[in-house]
C-alpha atoms as a PDB file:
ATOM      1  CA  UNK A   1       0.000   0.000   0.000  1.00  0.00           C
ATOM      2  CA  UNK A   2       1.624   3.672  -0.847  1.00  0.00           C
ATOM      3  CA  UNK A   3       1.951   5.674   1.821  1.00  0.00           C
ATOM      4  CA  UNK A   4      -0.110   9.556   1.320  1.00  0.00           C
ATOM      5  CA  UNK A   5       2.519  12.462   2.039  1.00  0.00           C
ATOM      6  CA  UNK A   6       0.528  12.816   5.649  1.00  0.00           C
ATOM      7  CA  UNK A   7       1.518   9.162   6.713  1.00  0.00           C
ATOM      8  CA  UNK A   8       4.828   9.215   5.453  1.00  0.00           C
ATOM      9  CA  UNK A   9       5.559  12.492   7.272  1.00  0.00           C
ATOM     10  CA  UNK A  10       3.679  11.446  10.685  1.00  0.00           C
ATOM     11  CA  UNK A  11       5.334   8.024  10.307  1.00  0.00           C
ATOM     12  CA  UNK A  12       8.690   9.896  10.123  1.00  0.00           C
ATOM     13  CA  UNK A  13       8.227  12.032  12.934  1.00  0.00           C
ATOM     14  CA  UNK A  14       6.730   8.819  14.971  1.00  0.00           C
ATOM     15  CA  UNK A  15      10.358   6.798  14.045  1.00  0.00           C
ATOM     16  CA  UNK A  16      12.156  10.128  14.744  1.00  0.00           C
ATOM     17  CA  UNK A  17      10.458  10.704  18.496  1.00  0.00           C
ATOM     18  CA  UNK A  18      11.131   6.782  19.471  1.00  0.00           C
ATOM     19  CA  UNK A  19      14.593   6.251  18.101  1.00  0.00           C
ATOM     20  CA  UNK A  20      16.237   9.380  18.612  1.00  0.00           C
ATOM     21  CA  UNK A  21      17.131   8.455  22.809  1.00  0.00           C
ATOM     22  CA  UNK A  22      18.739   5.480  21.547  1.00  0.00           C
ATOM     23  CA  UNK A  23      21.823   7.852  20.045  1.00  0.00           C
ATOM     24  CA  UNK A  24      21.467  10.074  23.491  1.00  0.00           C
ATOM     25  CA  UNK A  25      25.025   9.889  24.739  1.00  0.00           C
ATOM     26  CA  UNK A  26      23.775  11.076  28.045  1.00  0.00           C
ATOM     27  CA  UNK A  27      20.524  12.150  30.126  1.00  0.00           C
ATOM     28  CA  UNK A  28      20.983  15.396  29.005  1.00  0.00           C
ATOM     29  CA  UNK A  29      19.436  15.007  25.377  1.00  0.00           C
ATOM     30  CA  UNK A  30      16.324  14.458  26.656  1.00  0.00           C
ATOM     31  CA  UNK A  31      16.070  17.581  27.935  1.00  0.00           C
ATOM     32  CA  UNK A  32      17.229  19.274  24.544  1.00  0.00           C
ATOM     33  CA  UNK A  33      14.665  17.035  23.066  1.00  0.00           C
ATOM     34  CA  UNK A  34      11.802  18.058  24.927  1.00  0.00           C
ATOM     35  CA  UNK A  35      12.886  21.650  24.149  1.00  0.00           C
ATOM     36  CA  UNK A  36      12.952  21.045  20.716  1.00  0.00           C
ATOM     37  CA  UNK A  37       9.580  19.704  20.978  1.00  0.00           C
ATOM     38  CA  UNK A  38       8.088  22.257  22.782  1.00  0.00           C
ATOM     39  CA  UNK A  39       9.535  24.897  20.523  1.00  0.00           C
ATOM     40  CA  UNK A  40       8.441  23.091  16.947  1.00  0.00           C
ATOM     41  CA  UNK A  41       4.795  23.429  18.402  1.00  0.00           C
ATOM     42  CA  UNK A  42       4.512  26.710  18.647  1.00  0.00           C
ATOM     43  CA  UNK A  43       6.311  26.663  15.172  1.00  0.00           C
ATOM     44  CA  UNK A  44       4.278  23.836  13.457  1.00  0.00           C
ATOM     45  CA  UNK A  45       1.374  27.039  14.484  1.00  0.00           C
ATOM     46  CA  UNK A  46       3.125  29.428  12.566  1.00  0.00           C
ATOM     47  CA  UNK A  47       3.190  27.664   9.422  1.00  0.00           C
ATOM     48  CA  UNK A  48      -0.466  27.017   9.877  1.00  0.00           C
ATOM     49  CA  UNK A  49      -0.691  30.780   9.661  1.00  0.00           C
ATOM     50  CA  UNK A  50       2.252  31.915   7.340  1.00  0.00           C
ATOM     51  CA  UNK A  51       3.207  28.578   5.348  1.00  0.00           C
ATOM     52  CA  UNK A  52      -0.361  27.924   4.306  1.00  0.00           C
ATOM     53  CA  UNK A  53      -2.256  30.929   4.757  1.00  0.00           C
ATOM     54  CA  UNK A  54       0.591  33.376   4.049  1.00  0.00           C
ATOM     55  CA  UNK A  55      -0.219  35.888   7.329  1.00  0.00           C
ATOM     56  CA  UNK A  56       2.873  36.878   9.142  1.00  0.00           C
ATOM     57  CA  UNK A  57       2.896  37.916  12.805  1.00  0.00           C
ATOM     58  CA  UNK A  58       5.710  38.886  15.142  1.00  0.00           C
ATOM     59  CA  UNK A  59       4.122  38.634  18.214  1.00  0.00           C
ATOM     60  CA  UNK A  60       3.111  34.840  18.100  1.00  0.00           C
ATOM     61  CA  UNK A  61       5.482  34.794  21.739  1.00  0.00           C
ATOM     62  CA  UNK A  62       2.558  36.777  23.184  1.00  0.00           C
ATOM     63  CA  UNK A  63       0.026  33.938  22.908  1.00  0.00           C
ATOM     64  CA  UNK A  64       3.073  31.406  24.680  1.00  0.00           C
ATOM     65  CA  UNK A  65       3.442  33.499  27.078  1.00  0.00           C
ATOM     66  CA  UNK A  66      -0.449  33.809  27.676  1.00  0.00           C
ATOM     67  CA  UNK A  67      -0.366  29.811  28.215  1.00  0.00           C
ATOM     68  CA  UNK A  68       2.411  29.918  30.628  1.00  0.00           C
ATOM     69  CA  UNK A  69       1.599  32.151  32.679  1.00  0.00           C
ATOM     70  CA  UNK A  70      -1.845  30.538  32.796  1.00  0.00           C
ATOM     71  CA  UNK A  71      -0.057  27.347  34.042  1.00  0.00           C
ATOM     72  CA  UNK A  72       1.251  29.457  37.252  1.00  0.00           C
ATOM     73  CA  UNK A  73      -1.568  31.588  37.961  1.00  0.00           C
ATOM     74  CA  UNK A  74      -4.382  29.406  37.877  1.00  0.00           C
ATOM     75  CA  UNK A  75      -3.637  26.583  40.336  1.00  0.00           C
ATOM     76  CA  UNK A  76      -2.579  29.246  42.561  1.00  0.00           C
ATOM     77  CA  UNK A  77      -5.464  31.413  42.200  1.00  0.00           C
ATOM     78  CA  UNK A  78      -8.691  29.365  40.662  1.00  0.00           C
ATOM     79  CA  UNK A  79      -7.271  26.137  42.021  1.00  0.00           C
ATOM     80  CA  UNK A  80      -7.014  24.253  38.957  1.00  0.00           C
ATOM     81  CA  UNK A  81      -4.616  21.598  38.168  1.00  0.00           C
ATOM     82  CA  UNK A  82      -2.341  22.332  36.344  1.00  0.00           C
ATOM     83  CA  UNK A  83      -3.539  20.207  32.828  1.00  0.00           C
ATOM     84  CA  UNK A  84      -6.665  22.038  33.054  1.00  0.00           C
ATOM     85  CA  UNK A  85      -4.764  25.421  33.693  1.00  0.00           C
ATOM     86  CA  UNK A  86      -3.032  24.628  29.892  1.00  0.00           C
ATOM     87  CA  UNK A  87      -6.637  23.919  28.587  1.00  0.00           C
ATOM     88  CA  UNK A  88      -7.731  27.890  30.469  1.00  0.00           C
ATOM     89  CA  UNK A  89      -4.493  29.211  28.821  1.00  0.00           C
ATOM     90  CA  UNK A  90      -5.114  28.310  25.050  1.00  0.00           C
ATOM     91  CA  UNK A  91      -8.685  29.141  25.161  1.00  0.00           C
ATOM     92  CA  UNK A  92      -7.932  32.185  26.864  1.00  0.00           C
ATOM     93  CA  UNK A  93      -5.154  32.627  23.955  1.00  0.00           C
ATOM     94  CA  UNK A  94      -8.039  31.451  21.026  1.00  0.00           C
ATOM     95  CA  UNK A  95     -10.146  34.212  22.325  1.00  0.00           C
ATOM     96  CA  UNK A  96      -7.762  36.681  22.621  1.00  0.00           C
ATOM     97  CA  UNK A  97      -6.803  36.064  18.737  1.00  0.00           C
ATOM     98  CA  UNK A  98     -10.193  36.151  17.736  1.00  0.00           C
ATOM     99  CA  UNK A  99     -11.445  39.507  19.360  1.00  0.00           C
ATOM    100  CA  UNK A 100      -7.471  41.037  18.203  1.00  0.00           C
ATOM    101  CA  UNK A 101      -7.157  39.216  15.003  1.00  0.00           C
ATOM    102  CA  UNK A 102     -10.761  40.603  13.568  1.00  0.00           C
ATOM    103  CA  UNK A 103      -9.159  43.832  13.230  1.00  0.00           C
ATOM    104  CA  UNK A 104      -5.788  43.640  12.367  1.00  0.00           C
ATOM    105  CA  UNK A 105      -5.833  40.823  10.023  1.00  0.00           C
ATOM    106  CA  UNK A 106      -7.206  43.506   7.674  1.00  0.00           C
ATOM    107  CA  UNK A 107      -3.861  44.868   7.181  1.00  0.00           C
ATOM    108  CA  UNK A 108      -1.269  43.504   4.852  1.00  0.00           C
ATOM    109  CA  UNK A 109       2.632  43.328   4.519  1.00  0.00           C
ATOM    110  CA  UNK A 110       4.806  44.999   7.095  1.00  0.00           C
ATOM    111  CA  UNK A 111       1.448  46.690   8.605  1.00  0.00           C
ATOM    112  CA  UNK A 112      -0.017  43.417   9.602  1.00  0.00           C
ATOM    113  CA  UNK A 113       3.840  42.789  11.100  1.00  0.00           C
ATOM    114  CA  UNK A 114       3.793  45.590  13.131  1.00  0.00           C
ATOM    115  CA  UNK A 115       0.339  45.358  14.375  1.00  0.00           C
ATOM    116  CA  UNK A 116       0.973  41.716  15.784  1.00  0.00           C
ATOM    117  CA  UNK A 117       4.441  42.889  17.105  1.00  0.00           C
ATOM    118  CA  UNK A 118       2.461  45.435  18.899  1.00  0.00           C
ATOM    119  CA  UNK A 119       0.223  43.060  20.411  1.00  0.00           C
ATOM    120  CA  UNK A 120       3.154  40.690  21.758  1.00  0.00           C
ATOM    121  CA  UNK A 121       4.920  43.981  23.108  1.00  0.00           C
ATOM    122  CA  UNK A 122       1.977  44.630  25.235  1.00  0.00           C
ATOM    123  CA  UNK A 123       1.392  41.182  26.408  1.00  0.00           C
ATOM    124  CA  UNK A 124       5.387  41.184  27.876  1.00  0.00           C
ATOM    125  CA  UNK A 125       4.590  44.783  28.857  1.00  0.00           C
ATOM    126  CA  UNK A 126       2.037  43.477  31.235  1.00  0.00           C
ATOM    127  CA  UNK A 127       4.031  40.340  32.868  1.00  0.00           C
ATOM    128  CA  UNK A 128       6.449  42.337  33.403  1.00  0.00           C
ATOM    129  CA  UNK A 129       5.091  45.145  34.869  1.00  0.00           C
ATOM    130  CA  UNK A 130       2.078  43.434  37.215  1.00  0.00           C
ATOM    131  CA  UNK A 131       4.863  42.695  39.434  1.00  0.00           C
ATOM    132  CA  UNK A 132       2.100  41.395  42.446  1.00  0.00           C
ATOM    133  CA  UNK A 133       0.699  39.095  40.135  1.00  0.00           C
ATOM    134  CA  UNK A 134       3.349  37.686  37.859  1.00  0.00           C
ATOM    135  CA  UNK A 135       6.340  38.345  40.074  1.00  0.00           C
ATOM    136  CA  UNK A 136       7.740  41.232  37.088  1.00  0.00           C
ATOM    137  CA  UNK A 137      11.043  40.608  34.986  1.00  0.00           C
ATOM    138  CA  UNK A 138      12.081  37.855  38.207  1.00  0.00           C
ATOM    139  CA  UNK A 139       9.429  35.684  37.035  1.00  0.00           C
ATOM    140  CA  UNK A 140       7.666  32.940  39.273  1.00  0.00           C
ATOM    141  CA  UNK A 141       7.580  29.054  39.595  1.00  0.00           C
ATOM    142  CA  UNK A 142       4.776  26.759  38.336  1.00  0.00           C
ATOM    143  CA  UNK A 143       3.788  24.093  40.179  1.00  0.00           C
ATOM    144  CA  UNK A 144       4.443  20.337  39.091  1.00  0.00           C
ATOM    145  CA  UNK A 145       1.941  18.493  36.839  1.00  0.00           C
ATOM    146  CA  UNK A 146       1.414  15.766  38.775  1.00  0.00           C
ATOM    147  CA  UNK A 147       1.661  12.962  35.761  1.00  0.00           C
ATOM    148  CA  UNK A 148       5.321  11.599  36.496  1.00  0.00           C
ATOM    149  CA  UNK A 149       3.785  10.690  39.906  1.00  0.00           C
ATOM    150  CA  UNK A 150       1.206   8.915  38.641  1.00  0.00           C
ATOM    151  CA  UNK A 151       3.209   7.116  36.174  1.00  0.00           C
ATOM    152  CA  UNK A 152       5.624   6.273  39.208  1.00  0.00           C
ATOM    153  CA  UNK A 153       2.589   4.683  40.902  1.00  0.00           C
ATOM    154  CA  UNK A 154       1.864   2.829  37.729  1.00  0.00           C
ATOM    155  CA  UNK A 155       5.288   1.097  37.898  1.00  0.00           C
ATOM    156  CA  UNK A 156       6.510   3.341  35.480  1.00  0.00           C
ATOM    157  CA  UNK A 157       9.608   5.093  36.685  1.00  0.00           C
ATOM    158  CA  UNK A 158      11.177   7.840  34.180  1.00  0.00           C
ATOM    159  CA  UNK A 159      13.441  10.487  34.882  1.00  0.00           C
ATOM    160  CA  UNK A 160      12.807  14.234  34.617  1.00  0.00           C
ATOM    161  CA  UNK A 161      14.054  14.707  31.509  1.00  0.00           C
ATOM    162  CA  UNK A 162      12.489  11.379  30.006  1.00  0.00           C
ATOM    163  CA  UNK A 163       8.824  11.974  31.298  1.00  0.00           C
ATOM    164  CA  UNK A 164       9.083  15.316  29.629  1.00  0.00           C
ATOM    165  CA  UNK A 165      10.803  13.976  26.325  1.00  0.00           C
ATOM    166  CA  UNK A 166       7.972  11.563  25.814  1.00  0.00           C
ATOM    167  CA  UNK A 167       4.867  13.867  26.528  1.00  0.00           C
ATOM    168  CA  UNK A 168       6.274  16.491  24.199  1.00  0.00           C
ATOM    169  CA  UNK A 169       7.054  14.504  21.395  1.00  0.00           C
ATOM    170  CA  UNK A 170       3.259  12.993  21.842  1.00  0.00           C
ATOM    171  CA  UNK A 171       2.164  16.336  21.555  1.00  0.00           C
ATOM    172  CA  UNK A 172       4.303  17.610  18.995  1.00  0.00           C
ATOM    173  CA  UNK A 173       3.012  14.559  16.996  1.00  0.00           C
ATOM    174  CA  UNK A 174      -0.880  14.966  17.569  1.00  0.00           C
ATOM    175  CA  UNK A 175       0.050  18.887  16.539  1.00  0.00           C
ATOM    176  CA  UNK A 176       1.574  17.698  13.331  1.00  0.00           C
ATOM    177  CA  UNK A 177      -1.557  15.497  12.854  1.00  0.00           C
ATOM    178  CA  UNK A 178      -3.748  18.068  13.133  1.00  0.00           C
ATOM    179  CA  UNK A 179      -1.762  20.576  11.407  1.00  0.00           C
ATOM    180  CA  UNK A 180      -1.523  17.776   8.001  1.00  0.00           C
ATOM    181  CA  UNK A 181      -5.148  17.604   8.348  1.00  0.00           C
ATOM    182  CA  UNK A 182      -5.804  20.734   7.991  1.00  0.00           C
ATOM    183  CA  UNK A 183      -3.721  20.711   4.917  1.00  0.00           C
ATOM    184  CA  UNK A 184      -5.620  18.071   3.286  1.00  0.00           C
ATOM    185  CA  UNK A 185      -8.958  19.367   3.688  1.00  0.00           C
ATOM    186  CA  UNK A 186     -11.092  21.995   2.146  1.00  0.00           C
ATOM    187  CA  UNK A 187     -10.845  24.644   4.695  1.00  0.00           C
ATOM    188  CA  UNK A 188      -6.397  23.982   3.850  1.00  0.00           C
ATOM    189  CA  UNK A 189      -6.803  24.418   0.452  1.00  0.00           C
ATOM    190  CA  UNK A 190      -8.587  27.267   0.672  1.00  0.00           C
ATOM    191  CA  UNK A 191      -5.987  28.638   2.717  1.00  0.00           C
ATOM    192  CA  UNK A 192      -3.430  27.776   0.088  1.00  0.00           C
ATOM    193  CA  UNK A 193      -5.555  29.360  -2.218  1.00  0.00           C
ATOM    194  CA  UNK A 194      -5.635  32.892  -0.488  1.00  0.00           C
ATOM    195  CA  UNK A 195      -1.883  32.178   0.040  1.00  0.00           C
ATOM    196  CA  UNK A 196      -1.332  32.528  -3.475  1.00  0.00           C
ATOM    197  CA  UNK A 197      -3.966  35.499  -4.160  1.00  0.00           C
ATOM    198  CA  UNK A 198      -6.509  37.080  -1.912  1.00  0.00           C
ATOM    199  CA  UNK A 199      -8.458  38.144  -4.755  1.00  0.00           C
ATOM    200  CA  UNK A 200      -8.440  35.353  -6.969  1.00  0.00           C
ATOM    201  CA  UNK A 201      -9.434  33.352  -3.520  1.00  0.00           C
ATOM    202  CA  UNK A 202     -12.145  35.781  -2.948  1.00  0.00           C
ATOM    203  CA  UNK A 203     -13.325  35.795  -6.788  1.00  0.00           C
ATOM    204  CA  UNK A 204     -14.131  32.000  -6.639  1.00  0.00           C
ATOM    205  CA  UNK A 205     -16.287  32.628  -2.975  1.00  0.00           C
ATOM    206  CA  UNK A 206     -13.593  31.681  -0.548  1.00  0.00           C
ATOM    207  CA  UNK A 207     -14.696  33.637   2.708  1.00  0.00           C
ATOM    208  CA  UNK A 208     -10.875  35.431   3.046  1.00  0.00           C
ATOM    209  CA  UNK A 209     -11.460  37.149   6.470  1.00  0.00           C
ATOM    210  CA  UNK A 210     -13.005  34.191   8.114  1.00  0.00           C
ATOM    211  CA  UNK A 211     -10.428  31.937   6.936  1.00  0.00           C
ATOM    212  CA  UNK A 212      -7.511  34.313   7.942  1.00  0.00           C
ATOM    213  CA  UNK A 213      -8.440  34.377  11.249  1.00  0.00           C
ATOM    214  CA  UNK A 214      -9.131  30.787  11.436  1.00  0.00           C
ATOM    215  CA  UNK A 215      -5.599  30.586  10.555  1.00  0.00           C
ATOM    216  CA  UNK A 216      -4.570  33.051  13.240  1.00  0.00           C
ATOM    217  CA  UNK A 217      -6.880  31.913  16.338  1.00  0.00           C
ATOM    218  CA  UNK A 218      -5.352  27.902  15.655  1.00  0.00           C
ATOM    219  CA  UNK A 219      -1.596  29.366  15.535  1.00  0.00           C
ATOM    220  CA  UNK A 220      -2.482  31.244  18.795  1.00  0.00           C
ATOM    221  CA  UNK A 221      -3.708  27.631  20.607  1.00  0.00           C
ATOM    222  CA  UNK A 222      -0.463  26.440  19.438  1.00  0.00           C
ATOM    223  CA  UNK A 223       2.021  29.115  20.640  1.00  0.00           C
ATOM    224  CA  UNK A 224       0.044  28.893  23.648  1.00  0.00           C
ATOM    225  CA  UNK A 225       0.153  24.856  24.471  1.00  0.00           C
ATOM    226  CA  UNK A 226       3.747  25.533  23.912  1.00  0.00           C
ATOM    227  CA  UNK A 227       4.105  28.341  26.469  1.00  0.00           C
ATOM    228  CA  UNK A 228       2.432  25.717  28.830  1.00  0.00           C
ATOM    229  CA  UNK A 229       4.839  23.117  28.361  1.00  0.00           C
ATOM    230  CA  UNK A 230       7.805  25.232  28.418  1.00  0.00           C
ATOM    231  CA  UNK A 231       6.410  26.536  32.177  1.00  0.00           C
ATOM    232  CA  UNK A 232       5.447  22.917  33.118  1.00  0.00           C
ATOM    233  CA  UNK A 233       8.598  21.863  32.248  1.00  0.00           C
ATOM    234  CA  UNK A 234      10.737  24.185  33.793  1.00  0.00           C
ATOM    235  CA  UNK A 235       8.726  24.476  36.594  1.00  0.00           C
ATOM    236  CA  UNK A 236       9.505  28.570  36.018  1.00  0.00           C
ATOM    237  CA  UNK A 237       9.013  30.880  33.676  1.00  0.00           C
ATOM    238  CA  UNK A 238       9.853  34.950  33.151  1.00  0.00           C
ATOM    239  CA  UNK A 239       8.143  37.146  30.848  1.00  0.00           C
ATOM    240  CA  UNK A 240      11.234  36.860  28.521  1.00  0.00           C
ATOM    241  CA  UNK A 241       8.697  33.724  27.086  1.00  0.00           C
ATOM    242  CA  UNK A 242       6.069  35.997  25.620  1.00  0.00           C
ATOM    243  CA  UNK A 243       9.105  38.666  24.412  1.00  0.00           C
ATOM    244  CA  UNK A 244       9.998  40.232  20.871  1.00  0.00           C
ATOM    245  CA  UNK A 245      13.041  38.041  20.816  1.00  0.00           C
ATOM    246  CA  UNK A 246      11.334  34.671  20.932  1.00  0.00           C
ATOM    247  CA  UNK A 247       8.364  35.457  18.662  1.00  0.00           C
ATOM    248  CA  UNK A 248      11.300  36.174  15.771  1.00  0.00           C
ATOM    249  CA  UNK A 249      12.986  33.050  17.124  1.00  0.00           C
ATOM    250  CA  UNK A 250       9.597  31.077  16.521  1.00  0.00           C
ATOM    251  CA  UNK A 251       9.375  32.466  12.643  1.00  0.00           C
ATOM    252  CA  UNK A 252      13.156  32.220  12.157  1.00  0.00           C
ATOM    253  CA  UNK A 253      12.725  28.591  12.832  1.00  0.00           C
ATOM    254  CA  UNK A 254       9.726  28.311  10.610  1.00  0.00           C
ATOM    255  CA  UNK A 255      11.669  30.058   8.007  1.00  0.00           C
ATOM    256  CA  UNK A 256      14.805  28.330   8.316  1.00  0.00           C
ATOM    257  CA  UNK A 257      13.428  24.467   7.641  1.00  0.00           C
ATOM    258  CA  UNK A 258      10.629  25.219   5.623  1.00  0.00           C
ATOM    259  CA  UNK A 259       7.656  27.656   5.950  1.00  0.00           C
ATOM    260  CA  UNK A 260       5.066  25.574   3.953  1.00  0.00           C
ATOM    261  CA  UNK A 261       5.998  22.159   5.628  1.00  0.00           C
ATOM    262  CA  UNK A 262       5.037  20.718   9.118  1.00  0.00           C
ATOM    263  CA  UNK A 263       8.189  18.377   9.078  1.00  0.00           C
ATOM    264  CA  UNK A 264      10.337  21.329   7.490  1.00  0.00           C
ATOM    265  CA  UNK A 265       9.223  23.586  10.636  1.00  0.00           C
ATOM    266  CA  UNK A 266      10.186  20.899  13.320  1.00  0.00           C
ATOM    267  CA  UNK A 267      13.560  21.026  11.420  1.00  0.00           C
ATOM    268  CA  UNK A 268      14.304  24.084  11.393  1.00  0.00           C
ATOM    269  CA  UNK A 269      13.381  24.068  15.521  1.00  0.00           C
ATOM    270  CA  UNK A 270      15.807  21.326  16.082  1.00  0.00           C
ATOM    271  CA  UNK A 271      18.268  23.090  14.070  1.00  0.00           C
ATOM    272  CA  UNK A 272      17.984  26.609  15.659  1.00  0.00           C
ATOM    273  CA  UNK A 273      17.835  25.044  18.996  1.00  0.00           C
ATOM    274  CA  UNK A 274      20.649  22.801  18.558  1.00  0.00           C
ATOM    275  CA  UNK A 275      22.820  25.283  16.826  1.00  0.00           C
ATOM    276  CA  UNK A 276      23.540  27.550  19.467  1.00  0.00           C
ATOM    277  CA  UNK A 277      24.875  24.783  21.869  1.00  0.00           C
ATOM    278  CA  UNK A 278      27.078  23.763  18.766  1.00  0.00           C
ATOM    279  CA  UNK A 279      28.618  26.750  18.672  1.00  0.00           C
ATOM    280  CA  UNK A 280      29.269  27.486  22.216  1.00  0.00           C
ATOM    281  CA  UNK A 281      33.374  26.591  21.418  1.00  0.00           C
ATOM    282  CA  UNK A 282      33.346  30.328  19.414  1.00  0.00           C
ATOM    283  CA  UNK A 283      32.900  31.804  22.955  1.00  0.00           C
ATOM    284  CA  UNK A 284      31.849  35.073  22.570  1.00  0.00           C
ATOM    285  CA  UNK A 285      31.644  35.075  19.082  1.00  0.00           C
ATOM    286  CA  UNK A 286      28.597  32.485  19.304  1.00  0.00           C
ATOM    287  CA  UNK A 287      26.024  35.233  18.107  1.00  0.00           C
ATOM    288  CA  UNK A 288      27.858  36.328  15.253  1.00  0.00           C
ATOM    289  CA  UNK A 289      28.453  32.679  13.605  1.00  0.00           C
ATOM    290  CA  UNK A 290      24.851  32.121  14.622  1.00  0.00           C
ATOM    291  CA  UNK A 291      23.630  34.783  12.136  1.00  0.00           C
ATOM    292  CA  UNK A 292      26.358  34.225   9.947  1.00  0.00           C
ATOM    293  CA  UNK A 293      25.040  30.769   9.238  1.00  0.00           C
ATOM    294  CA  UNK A 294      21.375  31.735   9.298  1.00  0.00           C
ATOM    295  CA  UNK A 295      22.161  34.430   6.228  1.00  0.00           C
ATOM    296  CA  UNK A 296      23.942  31.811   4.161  1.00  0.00           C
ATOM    297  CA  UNK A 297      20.978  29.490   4.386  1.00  0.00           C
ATOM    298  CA  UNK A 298      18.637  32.064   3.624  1.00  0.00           C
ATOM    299  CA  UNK A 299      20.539  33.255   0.646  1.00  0.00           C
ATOM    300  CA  UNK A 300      21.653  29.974  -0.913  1.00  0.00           C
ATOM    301  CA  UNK A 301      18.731  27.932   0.871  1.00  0.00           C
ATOM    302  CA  UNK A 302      15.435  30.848   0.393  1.00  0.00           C
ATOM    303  CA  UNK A 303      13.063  27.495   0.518  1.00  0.00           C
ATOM    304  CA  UNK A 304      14.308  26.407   4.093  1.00  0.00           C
ATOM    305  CA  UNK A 305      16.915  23.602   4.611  1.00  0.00           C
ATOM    306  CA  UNK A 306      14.436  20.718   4.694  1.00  0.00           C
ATOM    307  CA  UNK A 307      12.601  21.334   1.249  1.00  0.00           C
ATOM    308  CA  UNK A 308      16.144  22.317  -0.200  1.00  0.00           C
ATOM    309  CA  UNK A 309      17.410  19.171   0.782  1.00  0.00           C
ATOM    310  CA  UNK A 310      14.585  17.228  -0.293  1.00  0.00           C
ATOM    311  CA  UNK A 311      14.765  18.692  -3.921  1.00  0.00           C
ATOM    312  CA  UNK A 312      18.278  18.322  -4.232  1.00  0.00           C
ATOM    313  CA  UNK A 313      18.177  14.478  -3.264  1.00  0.00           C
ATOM    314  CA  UNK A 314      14.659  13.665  -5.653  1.00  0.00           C
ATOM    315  CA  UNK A 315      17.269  15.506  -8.329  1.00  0.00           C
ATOM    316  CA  UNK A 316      19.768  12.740  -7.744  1.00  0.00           C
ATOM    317  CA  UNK A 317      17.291  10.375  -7.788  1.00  0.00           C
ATOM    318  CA  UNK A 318      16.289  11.118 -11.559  1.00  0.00           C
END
């Protein structure tokens, strides 16, 4: 039986998630793993919105940090657990993108850039600055999820950085479902379809406003389950999460494996979260190789690393 582009991608990320510990040289990785994770979720959201509906936003970390901080606030102060405080967090972050995206998804370009940019400066502006609440720029610690204990009780004994390895990458992997589905059905290609030209998408009746901020309320859930995890996982979190710096980090990664591809995006998170521990030996030139590296991909590479690497090995192929 052939395998469809959706199973041969899930199936890859499945083999990828399972086999990957057994090249771990040390407890560490899992750790890095789980980040990597955690951080292609909130990317696999952004190509949702830029790959296949071809929206940009630069304030993407605002919604993250909207579901972290809703992982330490709420058990504290509605007394939910801590799974149901992620569950408060991304609808809190769904309705948040609907009631902002209505307006500013009506602007295009670098104006629609700047208006979501504006949106994630005001979300850090507020951690940072409700100091009583949040705890300011010092941040505050989440409490513990509960699960690992559970498991522990089950006769299932995993470490830290295991138990957080393995519920990532099963989250990362329902994300990618969800995200191929919506691909594959009619609501994706209509998406694709405004992608390539509002008007021709509106000329044939596709509903263009509703679908945009379909696009951008599912991307927000996303970037906000990710927040959560990150918080869980850390058992901490700052406002630095729902910063200016990590919502480019979140589309650099998009942009750097792939924009249009689910797999492509979790590429280019493990790269950009791998790369800077690579090149810790250049000391404090670490930044400047970093960028170094990302401009020579961009300019030789403009499709991402994953989907230049894919064409380049189908060419050898014929």
């Amino acid at each position: 039986m052939k395998l469809t582009s959706k199973s041969a991608t899930l199936l890859v990320l499945v083999v990828l998630v399972a086999l990957s510990p057994a090249l771990f040289p040390s407890g560490y990785y899992y750790r890095v793993g789980a980040l990597i994770f955690v951080n292609a979720i909130a990317v696999t959201g952004i190509v949702i919105l830029t790959g296949y509906a071809g929206q940009i936003s630069l304030g993407h970390a605002g919604f993250a940090g909207i579901g972290a901080y809703a992982c330490a606030l709420a058990p504290v102060h509605l007394g939910l657990h801590p799974a149901l405080a992620l569950v408060l967090g991304a609808a809190i972050s769904a309705l948040l993108a609907f009631l902002v995206g209505r307006p500013i998804l009506r602007l295009k370009g670098y104006y629609l850039g700047v208006a979501t940019l504006g949106f994630g400066i005001l979300v850090s502006m507020v951690l940072n600055n409700e100091r009583q609440l949040t705890g300011g720029p010092d941040g505050m610690e989440v409490p513990e999820l509960g699960l690992r204990g559970l498991l522990e009780n089950a006769g299932l004994d995993l470490t830290n950085g295991q138990f957080w390895y393995w519920l990532s990458g099963i989250v990362l992997i329902g994300a990618a479902w969800l995200a191929l589905n919506l691909y594959n059905s009619p609501t994706g290609r209509a998406l694709r379809a405004l992608h390539g030209s509002e008007v021709a998408a509106r000329t044939v009746g596709v509903d263009v406003a509703r679908l945009k901020l379909q696009a951008f309320v599912i991307s927000a859930v996303y970037a906000s389950v990710s927040g959560s995890l990150l918080a869980l996982q850390n058992k901490f979190i700052t406002p630095d999460v729902a910063g200016f710096l990590h919502s480019i980090e979140m589309v650099t990664m998009a942009v750097l494996g792939g924009v249009g591809s689910a797999l492509g995006a979790i590429f280019g998170a493990a790269v950009l979260t791998l790369l800077p521990q690579v090149l810790t030996v250049f000391a404090e030139y670490e930044q400047l190789v970093l960028g170094l590296v990302m401009m020579l991909v961009m300019i030789f590479l403009p499709q991402g690393l994953l989907p230049s690497i894919l064409r380049k090995v189908r060419g050898k192929d014929e």
